[in-house]
Protein backbone atom coordinates (compact mmCIF):
# COMPACT_ATOMS: atom_id res chain seq x y z
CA UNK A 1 -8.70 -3.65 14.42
CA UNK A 2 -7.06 -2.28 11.51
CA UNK A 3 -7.69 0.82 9.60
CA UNK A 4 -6.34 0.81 6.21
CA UNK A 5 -5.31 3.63 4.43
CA UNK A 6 -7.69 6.64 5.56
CA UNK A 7 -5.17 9.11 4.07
CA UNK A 8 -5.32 12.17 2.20
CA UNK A 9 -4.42 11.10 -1.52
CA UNK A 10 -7.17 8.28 -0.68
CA UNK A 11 -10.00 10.61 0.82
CA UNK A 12 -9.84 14.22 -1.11
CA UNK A 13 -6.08 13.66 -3.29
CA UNK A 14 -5.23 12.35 -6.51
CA UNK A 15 -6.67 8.93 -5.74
CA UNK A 16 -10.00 9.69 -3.66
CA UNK A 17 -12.08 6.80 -3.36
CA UNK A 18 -15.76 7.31 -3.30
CA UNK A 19 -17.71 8.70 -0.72
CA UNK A 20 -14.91 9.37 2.10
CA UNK A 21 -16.51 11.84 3.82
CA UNK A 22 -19.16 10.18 5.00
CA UNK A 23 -16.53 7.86 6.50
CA UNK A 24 -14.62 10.40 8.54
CA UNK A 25 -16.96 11.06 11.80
CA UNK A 26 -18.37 7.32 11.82
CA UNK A 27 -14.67 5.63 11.72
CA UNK A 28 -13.15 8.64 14.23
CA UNK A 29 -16.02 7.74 16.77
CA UNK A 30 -15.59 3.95 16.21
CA UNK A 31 -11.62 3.99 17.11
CA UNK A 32 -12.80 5.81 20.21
CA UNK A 33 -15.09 3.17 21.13
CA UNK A 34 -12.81 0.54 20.26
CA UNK A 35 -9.82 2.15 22.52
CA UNK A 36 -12.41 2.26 25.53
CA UNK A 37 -13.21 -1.02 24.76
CA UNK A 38 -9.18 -1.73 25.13
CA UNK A 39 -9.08 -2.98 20.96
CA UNK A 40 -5.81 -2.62 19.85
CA UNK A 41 -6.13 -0.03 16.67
CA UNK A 42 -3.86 -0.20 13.67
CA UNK A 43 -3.60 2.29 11.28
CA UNK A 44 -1.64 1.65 8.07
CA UNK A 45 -0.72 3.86 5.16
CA UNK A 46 0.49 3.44 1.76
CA UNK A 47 4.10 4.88 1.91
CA UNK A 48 5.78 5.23 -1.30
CA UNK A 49 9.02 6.28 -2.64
CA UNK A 50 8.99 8.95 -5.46
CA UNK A 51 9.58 6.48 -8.17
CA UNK A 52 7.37 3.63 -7.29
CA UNK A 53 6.54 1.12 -9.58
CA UNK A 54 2.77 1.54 -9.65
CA UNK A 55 2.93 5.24 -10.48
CA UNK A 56 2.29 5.60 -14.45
CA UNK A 57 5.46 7.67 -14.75
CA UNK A 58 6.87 4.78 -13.44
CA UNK A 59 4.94 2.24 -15.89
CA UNK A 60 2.52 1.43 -13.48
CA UNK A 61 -1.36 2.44 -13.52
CA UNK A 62 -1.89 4.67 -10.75
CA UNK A 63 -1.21 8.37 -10.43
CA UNK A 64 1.28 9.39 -8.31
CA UNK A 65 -0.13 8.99 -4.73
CA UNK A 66 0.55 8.74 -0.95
CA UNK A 67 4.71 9.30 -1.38
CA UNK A 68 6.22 8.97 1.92
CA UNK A 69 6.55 11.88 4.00
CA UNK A 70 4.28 14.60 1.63
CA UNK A 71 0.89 15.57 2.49
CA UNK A 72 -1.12 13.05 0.40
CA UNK A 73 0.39 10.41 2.79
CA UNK A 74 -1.17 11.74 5.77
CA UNK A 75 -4.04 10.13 7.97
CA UNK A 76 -6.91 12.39 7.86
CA UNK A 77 -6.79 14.66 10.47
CA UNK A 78 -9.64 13.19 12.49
CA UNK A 79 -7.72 9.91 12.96
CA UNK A 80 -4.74 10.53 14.29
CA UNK A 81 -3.28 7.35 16.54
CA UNK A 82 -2.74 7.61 19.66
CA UNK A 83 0.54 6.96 21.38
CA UNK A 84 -0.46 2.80 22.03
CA UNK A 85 -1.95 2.97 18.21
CA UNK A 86 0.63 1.22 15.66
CA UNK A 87 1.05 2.36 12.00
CA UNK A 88 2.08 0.33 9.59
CA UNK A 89 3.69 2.01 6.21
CA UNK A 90 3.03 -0.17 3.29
CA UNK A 91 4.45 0.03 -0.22
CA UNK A 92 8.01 1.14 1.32
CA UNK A 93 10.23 0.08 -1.69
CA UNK A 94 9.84 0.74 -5.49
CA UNK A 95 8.71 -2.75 -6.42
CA UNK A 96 6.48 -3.36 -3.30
CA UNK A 97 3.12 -3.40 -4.53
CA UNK A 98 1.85 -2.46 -1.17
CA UNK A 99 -1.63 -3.44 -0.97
CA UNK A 100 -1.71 -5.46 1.94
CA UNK A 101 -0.95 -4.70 5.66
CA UNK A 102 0.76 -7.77 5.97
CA UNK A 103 3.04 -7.97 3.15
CA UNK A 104 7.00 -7.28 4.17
CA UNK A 105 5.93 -5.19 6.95
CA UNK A 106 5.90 -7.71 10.25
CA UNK A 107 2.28 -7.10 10.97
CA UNK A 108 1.67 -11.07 11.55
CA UNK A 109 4.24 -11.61 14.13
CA UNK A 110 3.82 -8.45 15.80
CA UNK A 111 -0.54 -9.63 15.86
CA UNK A 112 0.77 -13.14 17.30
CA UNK A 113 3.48 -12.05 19.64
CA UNK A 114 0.34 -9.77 21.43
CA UNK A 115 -2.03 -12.43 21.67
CA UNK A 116 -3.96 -11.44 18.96
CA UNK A 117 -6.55 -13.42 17.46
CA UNK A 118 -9.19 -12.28 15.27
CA UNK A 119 -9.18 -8.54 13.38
CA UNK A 120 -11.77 -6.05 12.27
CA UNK A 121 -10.81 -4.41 9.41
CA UNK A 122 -12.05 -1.49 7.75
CA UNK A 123 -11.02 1.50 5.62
CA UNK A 124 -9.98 2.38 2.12
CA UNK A 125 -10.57 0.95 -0.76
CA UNK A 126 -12.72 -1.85 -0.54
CA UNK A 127 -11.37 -3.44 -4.11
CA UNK A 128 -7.60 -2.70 -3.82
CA UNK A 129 -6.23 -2.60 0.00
CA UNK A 130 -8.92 -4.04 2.28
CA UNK A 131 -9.54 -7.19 -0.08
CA UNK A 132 -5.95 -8.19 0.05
CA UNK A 133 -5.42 -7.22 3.77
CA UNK A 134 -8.59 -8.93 4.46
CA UNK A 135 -7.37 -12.15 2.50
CA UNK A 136 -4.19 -12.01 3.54
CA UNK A 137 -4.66 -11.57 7.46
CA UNK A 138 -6.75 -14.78 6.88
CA UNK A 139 -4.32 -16.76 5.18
CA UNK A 140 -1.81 -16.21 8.50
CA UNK A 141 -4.01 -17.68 10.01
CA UNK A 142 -6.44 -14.77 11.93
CA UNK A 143 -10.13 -14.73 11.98
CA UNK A 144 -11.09 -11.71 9.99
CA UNK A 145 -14.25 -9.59 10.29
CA UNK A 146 -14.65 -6.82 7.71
CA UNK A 147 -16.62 -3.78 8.96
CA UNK A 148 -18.88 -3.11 5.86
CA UNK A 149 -20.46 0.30 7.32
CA UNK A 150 -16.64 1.17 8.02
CA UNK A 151 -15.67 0.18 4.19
CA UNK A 152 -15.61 2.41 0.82
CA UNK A 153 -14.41 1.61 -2.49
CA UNK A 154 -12.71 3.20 -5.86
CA UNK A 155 -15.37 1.05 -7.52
CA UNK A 156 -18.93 -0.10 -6.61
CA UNK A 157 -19.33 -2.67 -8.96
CA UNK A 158 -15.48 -3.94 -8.28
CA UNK A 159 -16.01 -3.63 -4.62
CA UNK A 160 -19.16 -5.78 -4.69
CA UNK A 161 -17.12 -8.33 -6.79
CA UNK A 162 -14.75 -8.19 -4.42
CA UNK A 163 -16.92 -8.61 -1.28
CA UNK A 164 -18.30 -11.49 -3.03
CA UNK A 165 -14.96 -12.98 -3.06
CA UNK A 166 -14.21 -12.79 0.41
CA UNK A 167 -17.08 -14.11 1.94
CA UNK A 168 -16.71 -16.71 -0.65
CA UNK A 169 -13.46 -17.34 0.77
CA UNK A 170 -15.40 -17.54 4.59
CA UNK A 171 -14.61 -14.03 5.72
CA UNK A 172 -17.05 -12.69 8.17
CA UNK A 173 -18.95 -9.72 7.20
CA UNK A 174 -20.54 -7.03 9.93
CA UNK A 175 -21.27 -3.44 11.08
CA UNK A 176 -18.75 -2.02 13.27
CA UNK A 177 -20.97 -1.67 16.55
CA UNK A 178 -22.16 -5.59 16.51
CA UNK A 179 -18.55 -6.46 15.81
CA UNK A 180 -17.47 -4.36 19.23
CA UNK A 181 -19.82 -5.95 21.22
CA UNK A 182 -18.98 -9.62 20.54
């Protein structure tokens, strides 16, 4: 499974998506589960250098958010990996958008080098990073399930639009609990 981008900036910082703290407890209890179920858990966070392109200082349209190493960059403190958890930092150079898991980071061949076959994703924000992890874990070539209980957005109305999209584009949707037990 893969958690993307529970961090600070995202949850209660300069870029808080809606809702987050009703996400906290659910998501920290599901990555329990998960681990005693023996799911691999990735966590991934938006890791950006100071003068990112996406930054409006920078001529991009976001606020200054999740900079490597600062506090707005952290996971929340109730999801902190464990030592067999991976994170993946996205976003690492000043022209990398960043918005999916899988783009210049070697998430794909590390999946496929462990076996791994179909992903349950989940995390922040629905419109922006989960759509184009979703979309792009499915174009390498992995079944993807997003967890929609496990999901929250910047935007309703773009997140719904966005939804749309991917199960137009044949993405499973379901809540995190049915998706464990299958």
């Amino acid at each position: 499974m893969i958690v993307v981008d529970v961090q600070r900036d995202f949850c209660d910082g300069a870029l808080a998506a809606s809702d987050t703290e009703s996400l906290l407890i659910p998501l920290q209890n599901f990555i329990q589960a998960a681990r005693q179920h023996r799911v691999a858990v990735i966590f991934t966070q938006d890791w950006h250098p100071a003068d990112h392109s996406s930054f409006k200082q920078n001529g991009g349209k976001w606020p200054v958010h999740c900079v490597a190493g600062e506090r707005g960059s952290e996971l929340m403190p109730q999801l902190q990996p464990n030592a067999g958890d991976l994170v993946v930092h996205k976003g690492v150079t000043r022209e990398t958008e960043g918005y999916s898991a899988f783009e210049l980071t070697g998430l794909s061949e590390h999946l496929r080098s462990a076996g791994v076959k179909s992903i349950g994703i989940c995390g922040i924000a629905t419109e922006y990073c989960v759509r184009r992890t979703v979309l792009d874990a499915a174009r390498a070539g992995f079944t993807v399930t997003l967890l929609t209980d496990l999901i929250r957005p910047v935007d309703s109305k773009a997140a719904g639009v966005a939804v749309d999209e991917l199960v137009r584009s044949g993405i499973a949707l379901s809540v995190s609990n049915l998706w464990l037990a299958s």
